[in-house]
C-alpha atoms as a PDB file:
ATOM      1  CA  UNK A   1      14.304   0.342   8.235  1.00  0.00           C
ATOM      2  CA  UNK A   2      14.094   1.709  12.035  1.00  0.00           C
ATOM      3  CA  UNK A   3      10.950   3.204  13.255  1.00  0.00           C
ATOM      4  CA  UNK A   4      12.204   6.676  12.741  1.00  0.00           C
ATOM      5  CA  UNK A   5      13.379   5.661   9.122  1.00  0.00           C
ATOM      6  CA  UNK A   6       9.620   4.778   8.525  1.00  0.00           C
ATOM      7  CA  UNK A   7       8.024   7.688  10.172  1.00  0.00           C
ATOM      8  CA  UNK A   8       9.986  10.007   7.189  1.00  0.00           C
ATOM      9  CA  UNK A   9       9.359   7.402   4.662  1.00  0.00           C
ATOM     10  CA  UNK A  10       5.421   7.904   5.642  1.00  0.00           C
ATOM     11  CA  UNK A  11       6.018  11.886   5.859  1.00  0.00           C
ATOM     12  CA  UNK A  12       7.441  11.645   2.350  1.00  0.00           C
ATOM     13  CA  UNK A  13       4.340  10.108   1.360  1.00  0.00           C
ATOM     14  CA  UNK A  14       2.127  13.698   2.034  1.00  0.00           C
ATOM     15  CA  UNK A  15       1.341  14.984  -1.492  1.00  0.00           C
ATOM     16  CA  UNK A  16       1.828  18.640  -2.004  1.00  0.00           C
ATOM     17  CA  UNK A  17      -0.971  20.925  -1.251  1.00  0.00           C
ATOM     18  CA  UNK A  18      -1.846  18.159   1.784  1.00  0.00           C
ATOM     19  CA  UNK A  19      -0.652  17.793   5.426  1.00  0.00           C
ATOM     20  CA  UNK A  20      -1.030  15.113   8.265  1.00  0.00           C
ATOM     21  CA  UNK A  21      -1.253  14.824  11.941  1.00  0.00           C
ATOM     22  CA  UNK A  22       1.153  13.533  14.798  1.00  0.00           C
ATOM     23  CA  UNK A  23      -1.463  11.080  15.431  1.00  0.00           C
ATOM     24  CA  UNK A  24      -1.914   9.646  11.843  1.00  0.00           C
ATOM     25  CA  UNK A  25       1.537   9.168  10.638  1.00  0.00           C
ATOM     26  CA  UNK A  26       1.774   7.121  14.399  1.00  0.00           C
ATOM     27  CA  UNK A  27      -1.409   5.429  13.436  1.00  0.00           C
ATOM     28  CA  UNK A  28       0.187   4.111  10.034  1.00  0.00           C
ATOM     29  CA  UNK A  29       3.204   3.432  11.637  1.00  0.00           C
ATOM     30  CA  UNK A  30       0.576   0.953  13.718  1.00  0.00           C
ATOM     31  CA  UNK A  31       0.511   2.635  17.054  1.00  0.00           C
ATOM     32  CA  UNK A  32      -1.333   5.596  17.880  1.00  0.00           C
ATOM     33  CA  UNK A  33      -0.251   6.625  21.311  1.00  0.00           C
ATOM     34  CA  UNK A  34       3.030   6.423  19.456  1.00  0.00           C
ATOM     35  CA  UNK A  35       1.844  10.408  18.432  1.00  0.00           C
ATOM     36  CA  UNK A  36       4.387  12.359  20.563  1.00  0.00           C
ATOM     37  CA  UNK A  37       7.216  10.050  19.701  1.00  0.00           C
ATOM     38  CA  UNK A  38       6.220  10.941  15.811  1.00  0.00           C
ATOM     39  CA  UNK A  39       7.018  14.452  17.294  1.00  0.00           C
ATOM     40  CA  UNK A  40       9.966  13.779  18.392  1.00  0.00           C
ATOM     41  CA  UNK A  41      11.248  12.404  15.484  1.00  0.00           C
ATOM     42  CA  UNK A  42      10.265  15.481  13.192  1.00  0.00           C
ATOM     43  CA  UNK A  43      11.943  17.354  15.841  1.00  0.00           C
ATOM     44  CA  UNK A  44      15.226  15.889  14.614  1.00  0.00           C
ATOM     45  CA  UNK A  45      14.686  15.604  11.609  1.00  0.00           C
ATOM     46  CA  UNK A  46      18.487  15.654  10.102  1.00  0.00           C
ATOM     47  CA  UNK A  47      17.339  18.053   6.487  1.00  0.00           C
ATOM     48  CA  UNK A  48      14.497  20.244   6.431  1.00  0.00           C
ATOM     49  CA  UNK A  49      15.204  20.588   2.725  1.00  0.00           C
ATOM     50  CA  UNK A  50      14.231  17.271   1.364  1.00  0.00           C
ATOM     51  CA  UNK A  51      11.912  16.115   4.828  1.00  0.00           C
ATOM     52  CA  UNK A  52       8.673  17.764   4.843  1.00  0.00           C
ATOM     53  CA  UNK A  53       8.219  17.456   8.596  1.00  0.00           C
ATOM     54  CA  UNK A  54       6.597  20.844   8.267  1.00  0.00           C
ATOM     55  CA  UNK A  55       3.560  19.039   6.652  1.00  0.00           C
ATOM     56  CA  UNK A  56       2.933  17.353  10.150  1.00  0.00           C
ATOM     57  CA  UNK A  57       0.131  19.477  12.427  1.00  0.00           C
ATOM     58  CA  UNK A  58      -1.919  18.788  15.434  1.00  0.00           C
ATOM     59  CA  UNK A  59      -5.206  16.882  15.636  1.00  0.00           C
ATOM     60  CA  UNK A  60      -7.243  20.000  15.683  1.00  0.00           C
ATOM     61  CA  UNK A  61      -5.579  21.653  12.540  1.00  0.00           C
ATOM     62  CA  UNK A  62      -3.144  24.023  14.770  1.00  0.00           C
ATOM     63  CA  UNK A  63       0.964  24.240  13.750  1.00  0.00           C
ATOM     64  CA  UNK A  64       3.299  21.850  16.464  1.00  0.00           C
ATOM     65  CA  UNK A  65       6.735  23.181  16.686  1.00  0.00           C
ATOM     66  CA  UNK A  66       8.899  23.632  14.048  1.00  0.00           C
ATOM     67  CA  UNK A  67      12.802  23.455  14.586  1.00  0.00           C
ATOM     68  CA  UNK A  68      13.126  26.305  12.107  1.00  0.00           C
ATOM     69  CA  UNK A  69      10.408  28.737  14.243  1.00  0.00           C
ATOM     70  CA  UNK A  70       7.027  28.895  13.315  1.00  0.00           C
ATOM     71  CA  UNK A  71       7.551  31.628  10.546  1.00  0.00           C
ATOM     72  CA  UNK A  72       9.667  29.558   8.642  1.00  0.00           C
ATOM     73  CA  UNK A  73       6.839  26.880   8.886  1.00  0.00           C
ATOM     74  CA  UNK A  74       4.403  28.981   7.831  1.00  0.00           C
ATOM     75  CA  UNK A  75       6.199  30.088   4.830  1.00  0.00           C
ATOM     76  CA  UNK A  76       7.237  26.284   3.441  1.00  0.00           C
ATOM     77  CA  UNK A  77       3.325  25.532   4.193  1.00  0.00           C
ATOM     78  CA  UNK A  78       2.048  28.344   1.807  1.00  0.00           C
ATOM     79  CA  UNK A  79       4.688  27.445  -0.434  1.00  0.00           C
ATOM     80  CA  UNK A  80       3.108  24.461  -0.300  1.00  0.00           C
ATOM     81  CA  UNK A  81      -0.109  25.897  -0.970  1.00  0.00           C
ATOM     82  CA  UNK A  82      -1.575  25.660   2.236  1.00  0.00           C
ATOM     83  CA  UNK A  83      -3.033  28.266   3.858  1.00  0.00           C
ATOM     84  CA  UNK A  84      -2.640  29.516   7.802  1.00  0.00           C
ATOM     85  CA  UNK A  85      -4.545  32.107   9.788  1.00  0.00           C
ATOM     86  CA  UNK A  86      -4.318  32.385  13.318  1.00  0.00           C
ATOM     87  CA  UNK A  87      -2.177  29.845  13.552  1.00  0.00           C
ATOM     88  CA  UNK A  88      -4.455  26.943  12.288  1.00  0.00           C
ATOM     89  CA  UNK A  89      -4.086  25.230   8.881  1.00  0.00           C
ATOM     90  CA  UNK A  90      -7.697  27.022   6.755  1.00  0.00           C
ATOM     91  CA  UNK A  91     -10.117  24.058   5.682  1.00  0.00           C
ATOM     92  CA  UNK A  92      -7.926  21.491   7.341  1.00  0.00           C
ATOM     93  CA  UNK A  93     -10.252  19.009   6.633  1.00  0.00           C
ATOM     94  CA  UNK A  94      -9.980  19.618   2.773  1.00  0.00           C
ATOM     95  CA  UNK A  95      -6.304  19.043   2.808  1.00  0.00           C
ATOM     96  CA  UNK A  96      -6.022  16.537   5.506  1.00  0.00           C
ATOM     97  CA  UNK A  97      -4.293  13.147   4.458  1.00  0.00           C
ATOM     98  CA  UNK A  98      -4.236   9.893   5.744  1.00  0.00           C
ATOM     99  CA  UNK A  99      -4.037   7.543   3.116  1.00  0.00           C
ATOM    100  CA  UNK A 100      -0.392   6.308   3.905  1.00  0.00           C
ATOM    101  CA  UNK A 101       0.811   2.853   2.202  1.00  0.00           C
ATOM    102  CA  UNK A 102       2.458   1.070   5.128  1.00  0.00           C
ATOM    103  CA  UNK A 103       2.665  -1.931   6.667  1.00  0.00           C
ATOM    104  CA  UNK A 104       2.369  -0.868  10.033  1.00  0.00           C
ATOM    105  CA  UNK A 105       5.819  -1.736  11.286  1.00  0.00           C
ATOM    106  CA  UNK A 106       4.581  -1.042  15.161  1.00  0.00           C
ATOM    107  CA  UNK A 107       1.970  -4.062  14.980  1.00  0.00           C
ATOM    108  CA  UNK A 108       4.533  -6.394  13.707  1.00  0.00           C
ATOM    109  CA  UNK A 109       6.454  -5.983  17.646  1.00  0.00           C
END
């Protein structure tokens, strides 16, 4: 499995209800500064439909970009049953996740 195979197989990972960061999914993949990169990749992300890059927000809680517009990002997130006001995911903290299995395919390089 490539890097960018991994990075989905860790976004796949987010349970509904929870979302992620740039930063952590880069961190599991075993390379922080690898956190823009992890953008990237959601960025072409080949099926919004079964790829829930729209689970993946920034550090402080606010939405990244979404290929689909931020509207349509909004929408799968409450679907989701997460909440957004002004643009920032409400009690991020709460539904902030992390606890990706992995084995850190950037460390093994």
């Amino acid at each position: 499995m490539n890097v960018t195979e991994y990075s989905y197989y860790l976004v796949r990972q987010i349970p509904v209800g929870r979302v992620s960061t740039y930063g952590a999914v880069a961190k599991a993949l075993g390379n922080k500064g690898y956190a823009r990169v992890v953008g990237k990749y959601m960025n072409k992300n080949p099926d919004a439909e079964t790829m829930p890059c729209f689970k993946i927000v920034k550090s402080d809680g606010s939405l990244g970009g979404f290929g689909l517009g931020i509207d349509d990002n909004i929408r799968r997130l409450n679907k989701d049953g997460i909440m957004v006001k002004n643009g920032r995911i409400v009690d991020f903290q709460k539904v902030f996740f992390d606890d990706f299995k992995t084995d850190y395919p950037l460390k093994k390089k």
